[in-house]
C-alpha atoms as a PDB file:
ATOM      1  CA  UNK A   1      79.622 146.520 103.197  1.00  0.00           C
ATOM      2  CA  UNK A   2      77.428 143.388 102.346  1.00  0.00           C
ATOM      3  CA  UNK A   3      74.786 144.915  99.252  1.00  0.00           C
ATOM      4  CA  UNK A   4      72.600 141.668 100.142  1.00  0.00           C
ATOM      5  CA  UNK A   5      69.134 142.200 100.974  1.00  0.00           C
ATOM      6  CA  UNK A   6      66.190 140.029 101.575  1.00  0.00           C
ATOM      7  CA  UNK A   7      63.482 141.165  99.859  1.00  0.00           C
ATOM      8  CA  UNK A   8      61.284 140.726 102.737  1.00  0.00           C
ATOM      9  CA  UNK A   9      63.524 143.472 104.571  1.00  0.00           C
ATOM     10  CA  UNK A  10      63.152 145.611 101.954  1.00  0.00           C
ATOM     11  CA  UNK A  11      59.807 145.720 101.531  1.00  0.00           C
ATOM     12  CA  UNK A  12      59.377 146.327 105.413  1.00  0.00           C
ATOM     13  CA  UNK A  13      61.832 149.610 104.656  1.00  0.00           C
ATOM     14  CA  UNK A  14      59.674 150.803 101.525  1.00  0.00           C
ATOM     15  CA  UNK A  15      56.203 150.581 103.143  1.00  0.00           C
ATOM     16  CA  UNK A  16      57.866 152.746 105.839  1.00  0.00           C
ATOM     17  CA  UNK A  17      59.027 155.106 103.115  1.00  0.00           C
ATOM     18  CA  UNK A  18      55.361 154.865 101.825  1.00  0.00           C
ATOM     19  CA  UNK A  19      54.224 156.420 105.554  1.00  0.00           C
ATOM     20  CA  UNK A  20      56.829 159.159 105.381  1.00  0.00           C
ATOM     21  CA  UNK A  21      55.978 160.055 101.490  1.00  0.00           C
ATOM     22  CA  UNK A  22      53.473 163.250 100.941  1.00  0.00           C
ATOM     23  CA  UNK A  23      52.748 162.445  97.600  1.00  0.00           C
ATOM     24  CA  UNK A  24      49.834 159.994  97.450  1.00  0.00           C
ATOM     25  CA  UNK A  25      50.108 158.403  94.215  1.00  0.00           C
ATOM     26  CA  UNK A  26      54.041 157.893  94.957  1.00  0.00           C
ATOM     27  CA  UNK A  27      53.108 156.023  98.652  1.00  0.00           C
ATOM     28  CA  UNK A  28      50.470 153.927  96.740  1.00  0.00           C
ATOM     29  CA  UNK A  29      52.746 153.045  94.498  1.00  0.00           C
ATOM     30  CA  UNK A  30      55.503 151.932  97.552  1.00  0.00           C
ATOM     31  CA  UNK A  31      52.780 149.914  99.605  1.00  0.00           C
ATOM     32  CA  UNK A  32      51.641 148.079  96.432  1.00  0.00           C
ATOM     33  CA  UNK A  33      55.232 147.132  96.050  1.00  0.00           C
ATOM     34  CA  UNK A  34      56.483 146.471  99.102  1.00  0.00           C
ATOM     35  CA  UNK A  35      53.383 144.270  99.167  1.00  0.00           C
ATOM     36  CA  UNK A  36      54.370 142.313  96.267  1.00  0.00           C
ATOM     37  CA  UNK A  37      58.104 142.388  97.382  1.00  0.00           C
ATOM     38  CA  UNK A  38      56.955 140.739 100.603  1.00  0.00           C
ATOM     39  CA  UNK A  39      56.670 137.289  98.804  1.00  0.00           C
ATOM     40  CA  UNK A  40      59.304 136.557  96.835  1.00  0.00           C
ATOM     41  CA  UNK A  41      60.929 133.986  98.037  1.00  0.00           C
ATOM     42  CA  UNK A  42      58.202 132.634 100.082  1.00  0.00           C
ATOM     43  CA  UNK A  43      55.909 129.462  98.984  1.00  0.00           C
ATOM     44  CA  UNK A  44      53.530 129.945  96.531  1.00  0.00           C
ATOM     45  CA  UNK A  45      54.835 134.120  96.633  1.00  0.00           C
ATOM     46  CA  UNK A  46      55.633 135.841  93.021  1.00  0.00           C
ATOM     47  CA  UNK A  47      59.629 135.468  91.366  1.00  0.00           C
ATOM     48  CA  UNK A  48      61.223 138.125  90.617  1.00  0.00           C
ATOM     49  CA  UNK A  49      60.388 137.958  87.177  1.00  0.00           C
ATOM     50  CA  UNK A  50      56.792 138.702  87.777  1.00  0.00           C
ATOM     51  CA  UNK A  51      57.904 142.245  88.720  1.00  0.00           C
ATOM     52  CA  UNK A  52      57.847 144.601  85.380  1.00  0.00           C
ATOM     53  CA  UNK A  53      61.483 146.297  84.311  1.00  0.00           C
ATOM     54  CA  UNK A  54      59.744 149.496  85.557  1.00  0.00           C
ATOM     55  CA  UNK A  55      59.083 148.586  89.219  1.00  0.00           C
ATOM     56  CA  UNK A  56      62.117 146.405  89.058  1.00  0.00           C
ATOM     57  CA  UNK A  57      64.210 149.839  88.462  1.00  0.00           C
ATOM     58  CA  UNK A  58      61.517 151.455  90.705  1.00  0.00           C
ATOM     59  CA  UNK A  59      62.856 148.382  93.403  1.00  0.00           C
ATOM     60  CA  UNK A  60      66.370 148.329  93.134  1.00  0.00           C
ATOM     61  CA  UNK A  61      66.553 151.803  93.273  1.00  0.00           C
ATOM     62  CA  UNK A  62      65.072 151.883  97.024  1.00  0.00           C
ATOM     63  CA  UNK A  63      67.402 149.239  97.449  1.00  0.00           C
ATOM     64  CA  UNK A  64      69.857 151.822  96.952  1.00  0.00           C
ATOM     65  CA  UNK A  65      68.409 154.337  99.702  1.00  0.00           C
ATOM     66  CA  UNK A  66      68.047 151.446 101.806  1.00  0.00           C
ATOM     67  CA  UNK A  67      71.936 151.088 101.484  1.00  0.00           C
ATOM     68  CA  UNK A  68      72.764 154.528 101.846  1.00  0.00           C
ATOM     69  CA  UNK A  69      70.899 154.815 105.292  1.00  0.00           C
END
């Protein structure tokens, strides 16, 4: 199995997971994200650098989900 994802896909995957979540503060926390996510890579978009170690463990750990799908 390939473990590459663009971060573009992923953040499409964790702003669905921020429409299944209950907990509001957790979703929030997703869509802001996801939102972010959705430019790396892209002109004039944030690195991944710009993302703290917190959300980057927050990231790569949906990355994770997304691979176990």
């Amino acid at each position: 199995m390939n473990n590459n994802i663009e971060p573009a896909e992923l953040a499409r995957y964790m702003a669905k997971l921020a429409c299944n979540v209950e907990n509001h503060s957790l979703a929030n926390h997703l869509a802001k994200l996801s939102s972010r996510l959705e430019s790396v890579n892209m002109p004039f978009g944030i690195d991944w650098n710009d993302f703290d170690h917190k959300d980057k463990k927050f990231i790569l750990k949906c990355a994770e989900l997304y691979f176990e799908k």
